[in-house]
N, C-alpha and C. Protein backbone atom coordinates (compact mmCIF):
# COMPACT_ATOMS: atom_id res chain seq x y z
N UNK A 1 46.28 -71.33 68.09
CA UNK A 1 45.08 -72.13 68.07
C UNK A 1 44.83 -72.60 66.64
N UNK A 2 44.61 -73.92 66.60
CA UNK A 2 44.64 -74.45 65.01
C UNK A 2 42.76 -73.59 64.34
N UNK A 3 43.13 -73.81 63.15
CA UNK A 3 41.76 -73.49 62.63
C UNK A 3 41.36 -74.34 62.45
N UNK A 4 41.71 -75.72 62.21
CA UNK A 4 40.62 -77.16 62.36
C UNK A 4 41.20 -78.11 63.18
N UNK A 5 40.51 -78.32 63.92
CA UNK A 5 40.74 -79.40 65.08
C UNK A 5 40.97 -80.95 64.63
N UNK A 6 40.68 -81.34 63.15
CA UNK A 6 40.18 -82.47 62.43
C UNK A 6 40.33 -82.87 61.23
N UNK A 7 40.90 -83.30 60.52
CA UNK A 7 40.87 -83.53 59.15
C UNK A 7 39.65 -84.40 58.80
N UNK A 8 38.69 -83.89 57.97
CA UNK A 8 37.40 -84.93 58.16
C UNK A 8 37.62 -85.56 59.11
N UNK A 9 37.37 -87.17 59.10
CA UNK A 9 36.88 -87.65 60.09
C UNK A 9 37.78 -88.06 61.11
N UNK A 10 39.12 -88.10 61.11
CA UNK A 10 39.98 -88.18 61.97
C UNK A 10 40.81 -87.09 62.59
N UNK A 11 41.96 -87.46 63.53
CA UNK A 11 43.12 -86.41 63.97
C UNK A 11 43.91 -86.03 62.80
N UNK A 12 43.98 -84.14 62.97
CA UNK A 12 44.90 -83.56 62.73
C UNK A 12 46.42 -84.49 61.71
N UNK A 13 47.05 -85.30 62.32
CA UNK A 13 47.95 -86.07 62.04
C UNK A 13 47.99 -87.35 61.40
N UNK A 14 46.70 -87.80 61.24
CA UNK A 14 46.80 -88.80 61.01
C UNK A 14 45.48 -88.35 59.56
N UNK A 15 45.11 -87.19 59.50
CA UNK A 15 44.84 -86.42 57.86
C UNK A 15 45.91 -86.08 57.35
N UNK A 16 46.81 -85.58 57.92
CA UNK A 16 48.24 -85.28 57.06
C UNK A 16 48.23 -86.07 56.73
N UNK A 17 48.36 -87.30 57.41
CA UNK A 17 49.16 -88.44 56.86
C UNK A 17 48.62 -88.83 55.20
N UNK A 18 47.47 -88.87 55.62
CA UNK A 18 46.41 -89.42 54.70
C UNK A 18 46.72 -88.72 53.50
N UNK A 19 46.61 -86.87 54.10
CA UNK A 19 46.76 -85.47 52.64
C UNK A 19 48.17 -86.34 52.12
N UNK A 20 48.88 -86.63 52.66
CA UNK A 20 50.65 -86.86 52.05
C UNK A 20 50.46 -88.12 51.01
N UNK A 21 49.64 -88.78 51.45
CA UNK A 21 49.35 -90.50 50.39
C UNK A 21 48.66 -89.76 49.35
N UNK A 22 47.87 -89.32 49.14
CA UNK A 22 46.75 -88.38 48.57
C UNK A 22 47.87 -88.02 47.28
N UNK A 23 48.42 -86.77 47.84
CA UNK A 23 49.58 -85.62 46.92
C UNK A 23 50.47 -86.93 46.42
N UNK A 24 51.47 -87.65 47.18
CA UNK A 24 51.84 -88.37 46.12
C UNK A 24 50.87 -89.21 44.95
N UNK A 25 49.71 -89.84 45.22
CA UNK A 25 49.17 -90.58 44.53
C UNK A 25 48.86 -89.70 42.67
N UNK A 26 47.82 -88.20 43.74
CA UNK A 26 48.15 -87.35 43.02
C UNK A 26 49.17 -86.88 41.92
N UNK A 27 50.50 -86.74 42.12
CA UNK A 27 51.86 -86.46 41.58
C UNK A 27 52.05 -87.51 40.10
N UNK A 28 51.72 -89.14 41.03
CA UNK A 28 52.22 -89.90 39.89
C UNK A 28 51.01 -89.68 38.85
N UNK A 29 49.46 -89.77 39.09
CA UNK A 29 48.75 -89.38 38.09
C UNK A 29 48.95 -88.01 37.20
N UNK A 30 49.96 -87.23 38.13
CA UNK A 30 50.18 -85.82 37.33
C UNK A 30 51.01 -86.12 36.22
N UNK A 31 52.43 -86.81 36.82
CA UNK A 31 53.62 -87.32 35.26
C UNK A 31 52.82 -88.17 34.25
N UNK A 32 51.74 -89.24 34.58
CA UNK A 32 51.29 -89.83 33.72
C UNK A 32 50.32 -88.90 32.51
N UNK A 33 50.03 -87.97 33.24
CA UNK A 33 49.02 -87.05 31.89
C UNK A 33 50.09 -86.34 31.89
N UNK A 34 51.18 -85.52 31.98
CA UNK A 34 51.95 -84.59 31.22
C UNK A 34 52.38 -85.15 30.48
N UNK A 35 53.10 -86.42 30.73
CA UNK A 35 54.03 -87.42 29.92
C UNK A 35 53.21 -87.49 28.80
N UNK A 36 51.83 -88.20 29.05
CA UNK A 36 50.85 -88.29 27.94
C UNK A 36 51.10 -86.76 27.21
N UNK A 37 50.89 -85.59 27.64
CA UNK A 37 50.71 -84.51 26.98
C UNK A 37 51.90 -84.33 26.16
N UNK A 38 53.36 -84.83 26.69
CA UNK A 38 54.15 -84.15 26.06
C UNK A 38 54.35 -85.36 24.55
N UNK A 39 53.76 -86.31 24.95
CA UNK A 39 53.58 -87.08 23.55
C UNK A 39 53.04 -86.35 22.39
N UNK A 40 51.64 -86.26 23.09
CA UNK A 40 50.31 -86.08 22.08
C UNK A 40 50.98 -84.74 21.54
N UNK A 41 51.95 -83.67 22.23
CA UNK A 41 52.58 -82.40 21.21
C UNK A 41 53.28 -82.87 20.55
N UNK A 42 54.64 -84.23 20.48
CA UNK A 42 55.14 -84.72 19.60
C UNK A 42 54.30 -85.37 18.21
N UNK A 43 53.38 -85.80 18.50
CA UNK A 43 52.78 -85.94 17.64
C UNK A 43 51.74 -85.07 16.73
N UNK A 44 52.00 -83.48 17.31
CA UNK A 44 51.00 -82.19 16.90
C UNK A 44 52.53 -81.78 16.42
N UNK A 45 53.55 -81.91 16.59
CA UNK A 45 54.64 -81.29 16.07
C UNK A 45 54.48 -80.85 14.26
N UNK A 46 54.59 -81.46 13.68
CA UNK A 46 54.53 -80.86 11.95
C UNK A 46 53.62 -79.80 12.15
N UNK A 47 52.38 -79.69 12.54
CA UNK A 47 51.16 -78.83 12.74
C UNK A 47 51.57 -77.27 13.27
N UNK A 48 52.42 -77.57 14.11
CA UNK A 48 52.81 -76.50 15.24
C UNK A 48 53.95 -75.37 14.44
N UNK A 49 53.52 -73.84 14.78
CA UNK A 49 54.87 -73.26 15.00
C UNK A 49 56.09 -73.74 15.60
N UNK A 50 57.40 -73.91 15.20
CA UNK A 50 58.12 -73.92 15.78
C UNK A 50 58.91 -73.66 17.59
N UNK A 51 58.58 -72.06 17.43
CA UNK A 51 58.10 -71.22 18.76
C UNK A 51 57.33 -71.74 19.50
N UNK A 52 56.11 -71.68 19.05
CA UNK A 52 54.84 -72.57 20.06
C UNK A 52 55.33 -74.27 20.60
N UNK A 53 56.12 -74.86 19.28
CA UNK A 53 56.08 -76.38 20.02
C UNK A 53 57.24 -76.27 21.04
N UNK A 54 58.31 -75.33 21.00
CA UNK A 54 59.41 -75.62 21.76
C UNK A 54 58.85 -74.82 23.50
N UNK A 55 58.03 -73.71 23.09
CA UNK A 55 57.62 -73.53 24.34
C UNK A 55 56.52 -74.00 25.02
N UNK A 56 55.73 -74.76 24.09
CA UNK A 56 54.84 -76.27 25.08
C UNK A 56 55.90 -76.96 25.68
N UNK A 57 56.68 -77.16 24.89
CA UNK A 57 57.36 -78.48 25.52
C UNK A 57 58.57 -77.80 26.35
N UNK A 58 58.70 -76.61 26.82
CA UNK A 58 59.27 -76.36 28.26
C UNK A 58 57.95 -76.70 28.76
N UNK A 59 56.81 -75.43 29.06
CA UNK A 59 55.73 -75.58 30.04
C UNK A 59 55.62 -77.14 30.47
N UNK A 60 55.92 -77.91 29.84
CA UNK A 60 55.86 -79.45 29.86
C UNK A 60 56.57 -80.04 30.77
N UNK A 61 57.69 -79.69 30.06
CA UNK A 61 59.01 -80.53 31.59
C UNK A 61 59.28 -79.83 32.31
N UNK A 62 58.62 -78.33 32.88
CA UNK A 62 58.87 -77.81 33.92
C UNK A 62 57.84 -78.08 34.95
N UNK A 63 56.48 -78.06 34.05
CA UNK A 63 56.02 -78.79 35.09
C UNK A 63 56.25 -80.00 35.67
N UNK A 64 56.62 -81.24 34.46
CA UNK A 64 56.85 -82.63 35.07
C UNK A 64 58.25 -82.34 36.03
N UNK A 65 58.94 -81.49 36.15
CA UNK A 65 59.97 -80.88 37.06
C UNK A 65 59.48 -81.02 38.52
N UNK A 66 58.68 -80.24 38.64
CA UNK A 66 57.63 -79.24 39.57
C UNK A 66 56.88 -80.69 40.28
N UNK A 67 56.57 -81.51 39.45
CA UNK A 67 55.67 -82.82 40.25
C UNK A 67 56.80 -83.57 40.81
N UNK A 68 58.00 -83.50 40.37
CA UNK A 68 58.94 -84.57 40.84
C UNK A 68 59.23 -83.91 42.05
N UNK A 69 59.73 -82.35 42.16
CA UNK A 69 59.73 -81.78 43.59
C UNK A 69 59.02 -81.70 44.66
N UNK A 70 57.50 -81.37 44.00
CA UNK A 70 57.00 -82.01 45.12
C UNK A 70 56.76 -83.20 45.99
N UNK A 71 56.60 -84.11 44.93
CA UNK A 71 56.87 -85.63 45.65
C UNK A 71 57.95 -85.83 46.70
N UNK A 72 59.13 -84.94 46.56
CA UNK A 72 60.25 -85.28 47.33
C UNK A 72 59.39 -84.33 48.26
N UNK A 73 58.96 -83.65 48.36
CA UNK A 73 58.86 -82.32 49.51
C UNK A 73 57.29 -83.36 50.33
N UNK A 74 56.91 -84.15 49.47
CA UNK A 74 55.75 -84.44 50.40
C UNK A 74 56.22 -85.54 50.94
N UNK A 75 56.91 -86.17 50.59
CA UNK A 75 57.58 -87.61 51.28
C UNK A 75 58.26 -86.62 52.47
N UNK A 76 58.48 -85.59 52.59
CA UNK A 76 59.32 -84.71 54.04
C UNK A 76 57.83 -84.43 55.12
N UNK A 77 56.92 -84.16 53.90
CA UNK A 77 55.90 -83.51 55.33
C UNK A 77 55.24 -85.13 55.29
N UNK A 78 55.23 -86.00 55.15
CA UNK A 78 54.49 -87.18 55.55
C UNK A 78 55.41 -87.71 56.76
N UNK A 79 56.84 -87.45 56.92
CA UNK A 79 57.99 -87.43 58.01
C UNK A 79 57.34 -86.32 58.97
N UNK A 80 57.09 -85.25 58.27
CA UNK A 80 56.59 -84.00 59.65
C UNK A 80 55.62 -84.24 60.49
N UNK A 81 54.29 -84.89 59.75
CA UNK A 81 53.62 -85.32 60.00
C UNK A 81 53.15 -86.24 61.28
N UNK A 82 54.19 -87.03 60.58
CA UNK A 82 54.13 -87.96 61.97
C UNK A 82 55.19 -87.98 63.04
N UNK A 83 56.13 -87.33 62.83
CA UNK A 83 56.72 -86.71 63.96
C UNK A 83 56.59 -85.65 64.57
N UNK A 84 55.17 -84.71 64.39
CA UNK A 84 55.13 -83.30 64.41
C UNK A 84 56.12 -82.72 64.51
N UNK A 85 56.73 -82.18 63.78
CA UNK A 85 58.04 -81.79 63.58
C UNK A 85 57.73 -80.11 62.47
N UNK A 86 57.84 -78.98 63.23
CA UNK A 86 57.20 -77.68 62.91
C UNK A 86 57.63 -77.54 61.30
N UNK A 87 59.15 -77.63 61.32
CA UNK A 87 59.60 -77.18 60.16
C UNK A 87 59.62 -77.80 58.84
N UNK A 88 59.44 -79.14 58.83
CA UNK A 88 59.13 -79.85 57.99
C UNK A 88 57.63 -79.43 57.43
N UNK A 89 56.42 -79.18 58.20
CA UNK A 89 55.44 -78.83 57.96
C UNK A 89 55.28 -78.02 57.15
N UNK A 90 56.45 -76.73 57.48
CA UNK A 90 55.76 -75.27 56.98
C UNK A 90 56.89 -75.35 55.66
N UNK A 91 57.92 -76.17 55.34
CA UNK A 91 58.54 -76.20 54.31
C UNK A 91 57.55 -76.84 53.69
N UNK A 92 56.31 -77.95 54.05
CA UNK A 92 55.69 -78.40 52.49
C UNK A 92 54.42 -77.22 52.67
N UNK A 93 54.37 -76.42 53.45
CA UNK A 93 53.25 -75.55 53.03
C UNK A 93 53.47 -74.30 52.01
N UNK A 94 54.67 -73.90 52.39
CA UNK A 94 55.40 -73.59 51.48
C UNK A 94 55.56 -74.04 49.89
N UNK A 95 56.44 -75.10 49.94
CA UNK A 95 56.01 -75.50 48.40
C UNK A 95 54.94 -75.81 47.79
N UNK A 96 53.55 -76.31 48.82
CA UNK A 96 52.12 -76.33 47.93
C UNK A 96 52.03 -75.24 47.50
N UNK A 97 52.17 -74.06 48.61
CA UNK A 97 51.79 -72.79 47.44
C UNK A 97 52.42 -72.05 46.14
N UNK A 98 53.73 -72.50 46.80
CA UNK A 98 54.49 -72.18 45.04
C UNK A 98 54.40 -72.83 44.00
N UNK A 99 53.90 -74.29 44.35
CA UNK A 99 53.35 -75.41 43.31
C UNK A 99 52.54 -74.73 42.52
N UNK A 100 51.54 -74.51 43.77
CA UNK A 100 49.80 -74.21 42.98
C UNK A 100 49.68 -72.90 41.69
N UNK A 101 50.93 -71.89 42.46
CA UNK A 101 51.41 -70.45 42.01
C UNK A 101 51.83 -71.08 40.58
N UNK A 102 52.87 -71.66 40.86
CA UNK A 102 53.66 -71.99 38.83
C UNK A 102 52.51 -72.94 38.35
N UNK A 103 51.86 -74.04 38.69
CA UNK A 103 51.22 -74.74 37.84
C UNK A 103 50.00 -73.75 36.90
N UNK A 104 49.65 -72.90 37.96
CA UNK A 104 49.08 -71.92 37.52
C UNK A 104 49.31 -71.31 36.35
N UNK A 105 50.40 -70.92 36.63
CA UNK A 105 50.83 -69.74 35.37
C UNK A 105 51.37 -70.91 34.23
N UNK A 106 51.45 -72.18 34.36
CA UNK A 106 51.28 -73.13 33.45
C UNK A 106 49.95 -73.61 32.35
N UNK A 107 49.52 -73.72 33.49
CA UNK A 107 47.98 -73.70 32.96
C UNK A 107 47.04 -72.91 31.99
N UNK A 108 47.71 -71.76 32.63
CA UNK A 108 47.25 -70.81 31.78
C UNK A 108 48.00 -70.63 30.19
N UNK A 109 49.04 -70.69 30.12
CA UNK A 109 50.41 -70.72 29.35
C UNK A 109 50.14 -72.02 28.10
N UNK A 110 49.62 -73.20 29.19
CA UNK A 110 49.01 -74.39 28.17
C UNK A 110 47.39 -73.91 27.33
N UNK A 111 46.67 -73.37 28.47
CA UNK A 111 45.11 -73.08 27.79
C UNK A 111 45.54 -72.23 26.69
N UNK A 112 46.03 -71.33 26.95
CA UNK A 112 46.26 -70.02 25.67
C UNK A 112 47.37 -70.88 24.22
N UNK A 113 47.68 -71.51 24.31
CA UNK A 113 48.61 -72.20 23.20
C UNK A 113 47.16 -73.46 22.83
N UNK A 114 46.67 -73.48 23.27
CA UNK A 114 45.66 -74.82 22.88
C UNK A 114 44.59 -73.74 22.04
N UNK A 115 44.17 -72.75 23.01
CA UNK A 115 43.02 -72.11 22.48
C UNK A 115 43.25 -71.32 20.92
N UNK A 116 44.88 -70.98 21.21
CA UNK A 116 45.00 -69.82 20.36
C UNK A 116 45.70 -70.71 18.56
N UNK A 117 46.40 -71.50 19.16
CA UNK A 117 47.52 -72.30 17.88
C UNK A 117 46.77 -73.95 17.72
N UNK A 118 46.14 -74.22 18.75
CA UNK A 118 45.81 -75.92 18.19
C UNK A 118 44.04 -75.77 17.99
N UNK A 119 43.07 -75.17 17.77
CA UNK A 119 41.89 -75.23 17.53
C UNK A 119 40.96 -75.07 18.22
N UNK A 120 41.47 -74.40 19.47
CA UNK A 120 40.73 -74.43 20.30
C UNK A 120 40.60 -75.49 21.49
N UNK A 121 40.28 -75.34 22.88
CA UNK A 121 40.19 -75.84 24.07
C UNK A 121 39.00 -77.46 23.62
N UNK A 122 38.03 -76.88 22.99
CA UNK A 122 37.51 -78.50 22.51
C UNK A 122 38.10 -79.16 21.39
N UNK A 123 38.97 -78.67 21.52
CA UNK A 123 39.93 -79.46 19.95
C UNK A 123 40.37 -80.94 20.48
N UNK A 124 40.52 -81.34 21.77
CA UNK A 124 41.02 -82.45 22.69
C UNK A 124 40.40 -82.40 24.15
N UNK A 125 40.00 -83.56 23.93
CA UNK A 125 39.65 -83.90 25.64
C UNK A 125 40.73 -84.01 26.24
N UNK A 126 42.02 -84.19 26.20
CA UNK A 126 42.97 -84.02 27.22
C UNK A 126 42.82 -82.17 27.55
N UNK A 127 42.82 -81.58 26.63
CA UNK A 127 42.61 -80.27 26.91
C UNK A 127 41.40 -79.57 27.76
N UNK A 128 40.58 -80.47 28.13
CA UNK A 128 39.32 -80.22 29.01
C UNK A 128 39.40 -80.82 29.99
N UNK A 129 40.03 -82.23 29.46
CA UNK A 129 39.94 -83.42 31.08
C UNK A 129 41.16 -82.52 32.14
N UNK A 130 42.40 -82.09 31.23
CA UNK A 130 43.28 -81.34 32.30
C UNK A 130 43.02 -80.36 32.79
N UNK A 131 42.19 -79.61 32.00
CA UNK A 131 41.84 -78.36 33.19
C UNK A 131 40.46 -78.46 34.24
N UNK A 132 39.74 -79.62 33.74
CA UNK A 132 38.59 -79.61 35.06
C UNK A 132 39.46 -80.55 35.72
N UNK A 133 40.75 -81.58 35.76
CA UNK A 133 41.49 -82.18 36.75
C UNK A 133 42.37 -81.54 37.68
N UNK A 134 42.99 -80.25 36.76
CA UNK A 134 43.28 -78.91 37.78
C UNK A 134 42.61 -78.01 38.91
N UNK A 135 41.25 -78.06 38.35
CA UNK A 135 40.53 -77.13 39.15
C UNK A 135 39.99 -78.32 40.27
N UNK A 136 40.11 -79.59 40.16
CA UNK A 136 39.38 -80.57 41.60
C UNK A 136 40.86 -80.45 42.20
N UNK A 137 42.05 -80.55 41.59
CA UNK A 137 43.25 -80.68 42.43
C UNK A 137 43.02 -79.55 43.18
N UNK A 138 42.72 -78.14 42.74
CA UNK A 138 43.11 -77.04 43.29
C UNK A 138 42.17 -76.96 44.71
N UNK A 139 40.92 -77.43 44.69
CA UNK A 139 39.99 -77.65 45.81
C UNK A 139 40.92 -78.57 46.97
N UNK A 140 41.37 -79.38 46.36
CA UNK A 140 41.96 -80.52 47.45
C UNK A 140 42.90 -79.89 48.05
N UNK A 141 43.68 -79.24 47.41
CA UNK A 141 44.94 -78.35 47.82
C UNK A 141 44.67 -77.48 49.01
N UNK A 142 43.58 -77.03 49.00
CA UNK A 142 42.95 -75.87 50.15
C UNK A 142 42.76 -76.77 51.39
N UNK A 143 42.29 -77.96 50.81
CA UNK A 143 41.95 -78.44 52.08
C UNK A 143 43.46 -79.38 52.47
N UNK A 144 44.31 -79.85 51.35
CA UNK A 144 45.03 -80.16 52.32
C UNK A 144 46.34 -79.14 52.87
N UNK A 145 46.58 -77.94 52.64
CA UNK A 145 46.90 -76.56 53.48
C UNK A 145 46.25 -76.65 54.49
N UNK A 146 44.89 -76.27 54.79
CA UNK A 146 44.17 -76.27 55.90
C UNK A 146 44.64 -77.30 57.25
N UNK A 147 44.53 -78.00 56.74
CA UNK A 147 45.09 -78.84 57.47
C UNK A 147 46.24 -79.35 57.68
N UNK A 148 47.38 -78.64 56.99
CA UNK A 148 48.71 -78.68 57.42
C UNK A 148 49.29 -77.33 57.98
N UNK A 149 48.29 -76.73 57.93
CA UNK A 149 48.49 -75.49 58.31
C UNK A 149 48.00 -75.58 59.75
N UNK A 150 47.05 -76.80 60.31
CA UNK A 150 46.25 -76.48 61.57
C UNK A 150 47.53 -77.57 62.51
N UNK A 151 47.84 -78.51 61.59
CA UNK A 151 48.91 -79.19 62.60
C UNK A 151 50.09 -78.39 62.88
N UNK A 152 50.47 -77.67 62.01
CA UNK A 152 51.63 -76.59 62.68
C UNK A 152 50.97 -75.54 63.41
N UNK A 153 49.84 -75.22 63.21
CA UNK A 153 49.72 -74.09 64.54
C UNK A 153 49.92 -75.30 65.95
N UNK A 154 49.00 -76.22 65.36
CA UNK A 154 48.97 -76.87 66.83
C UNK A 154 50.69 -77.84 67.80
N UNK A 155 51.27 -77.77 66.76
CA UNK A 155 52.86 -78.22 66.94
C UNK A 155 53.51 -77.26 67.28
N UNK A 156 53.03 -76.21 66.76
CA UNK A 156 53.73 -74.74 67.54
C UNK A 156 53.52 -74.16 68.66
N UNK A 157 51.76 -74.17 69.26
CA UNK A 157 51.39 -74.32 70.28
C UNK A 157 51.98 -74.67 71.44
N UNK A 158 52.04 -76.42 70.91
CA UNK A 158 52.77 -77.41 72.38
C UNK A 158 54.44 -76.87 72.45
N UNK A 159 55.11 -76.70 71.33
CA UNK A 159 56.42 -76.22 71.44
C UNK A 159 56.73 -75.11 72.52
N UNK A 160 55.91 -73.94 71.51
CA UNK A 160 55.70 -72.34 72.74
C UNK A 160 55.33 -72.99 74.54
N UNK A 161 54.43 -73.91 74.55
CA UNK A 161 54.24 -74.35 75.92
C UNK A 161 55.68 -74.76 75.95
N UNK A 162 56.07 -75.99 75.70
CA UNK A 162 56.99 -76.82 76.21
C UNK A 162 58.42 -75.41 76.79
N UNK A 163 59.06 -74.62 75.86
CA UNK A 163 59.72 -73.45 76.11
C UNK A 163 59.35 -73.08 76.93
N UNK A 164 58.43 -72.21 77.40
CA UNK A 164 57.52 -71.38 78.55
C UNK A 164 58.01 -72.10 79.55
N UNK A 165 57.36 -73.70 79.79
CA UNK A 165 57.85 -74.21 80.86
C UNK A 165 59.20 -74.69 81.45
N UNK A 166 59.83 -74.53 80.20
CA UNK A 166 61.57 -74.54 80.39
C UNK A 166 61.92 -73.34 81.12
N UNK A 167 61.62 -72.35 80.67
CA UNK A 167 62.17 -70.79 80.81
C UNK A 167 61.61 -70.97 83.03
N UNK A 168 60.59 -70.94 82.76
CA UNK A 168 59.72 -71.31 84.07
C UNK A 168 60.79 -71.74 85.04
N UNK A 169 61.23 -73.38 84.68
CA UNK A 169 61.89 -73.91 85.59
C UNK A 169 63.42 -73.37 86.10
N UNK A 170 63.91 -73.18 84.53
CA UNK A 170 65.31 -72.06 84.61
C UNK A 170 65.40 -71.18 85.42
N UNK A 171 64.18 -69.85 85.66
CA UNK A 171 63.86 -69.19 86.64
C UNK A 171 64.06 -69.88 87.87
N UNK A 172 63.40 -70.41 87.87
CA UNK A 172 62.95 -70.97 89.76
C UNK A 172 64.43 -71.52 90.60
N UNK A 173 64.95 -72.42 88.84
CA UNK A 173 66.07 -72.89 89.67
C UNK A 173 67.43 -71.95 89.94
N UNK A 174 67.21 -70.65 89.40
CA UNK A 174 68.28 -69.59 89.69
C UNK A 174 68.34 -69.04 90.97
N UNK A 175 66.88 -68.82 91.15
CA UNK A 175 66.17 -68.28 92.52
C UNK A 175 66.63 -69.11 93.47
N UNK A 176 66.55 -70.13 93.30
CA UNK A 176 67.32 -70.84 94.78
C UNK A 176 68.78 -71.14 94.46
């Protein structure tokens, strides 16, 4: 039984659809501020430890890594989507949460190198605008799980029926 019958104001499937336009739109605004970020450290470079700039600038392209994968993984569930198609579903539910998991430990990894080596978290509004743009992504994220999570119960549902009634007929037709 799904836990939401609805993605706001429409079907189940046709909010995926919507969550999938969303996450990519999402994604490309994500490379455009890392990209930006991994500038604005080229240009904090002289300033920086050594250590500190080379491990911003992994946290950097692993995340811009991490956005490029998902884009491919959401262009699959925007396919699941509209084909209800189980496994496609639960592979991008899957990667939202390992997304959300590493960006995380990114985030954190970026706040503590800002707070601790560049002057502090108000030292840059990119350093504030990205983490209150993290924490609205992270809201959206719940809801769009929720709701990719309610079209695979409910794709799993009709499946388990559709089987049942296979098995059903298999029976009957042995019997005679």
């Amino acid at each position: 039984m799904p836990i939401m019958y609805s993605c706001g104001c429409c079907s189940l499937k046709a909010g995926n659809m919507i969550c999938s336009v969303l996450i990519l739109i999402e994604m490309v605004i994500n490379l455009i501020l890392y990209v930006f970020g991994v500038l604005q450290l080229l240009i904090d470079k002289p300033t920086l430890r050594n250590d500190v700039y080379i491990g911003m600038e992994v946290a950097f392209y692993i995340l811009i890594g991490l956005f490029a994968i998902v884009m491919v993984c959401t262009s699959l569930y925007f396919c699941g989507a509209v084909k209800n198609h189980s496994g496609l579903l639960v592979g991008w539910i899957v990667t939202l949460i390992l997304y959300m998991i590493l960006e995380l430990a990114g985030m954190v990894y970026i706040c503590y190198v800002y707070h601790t080596y560049m002057g502090g978290l108000d030292y840059s509004i990119y350093s504030l605008g990205i983490i209150i743009w993290y924490l609205v992504r992270t809201l959206l994220h719940i809801l769009y799980l929720l709701c990719a999570v309610s079209q695979y119960q409910e794709v799993a549902s009709r499946e388990r029926k559709i089987r049942r009634h296979q098995l059903i007929e298999r029976d009957a037709e042995r019997r005679f």
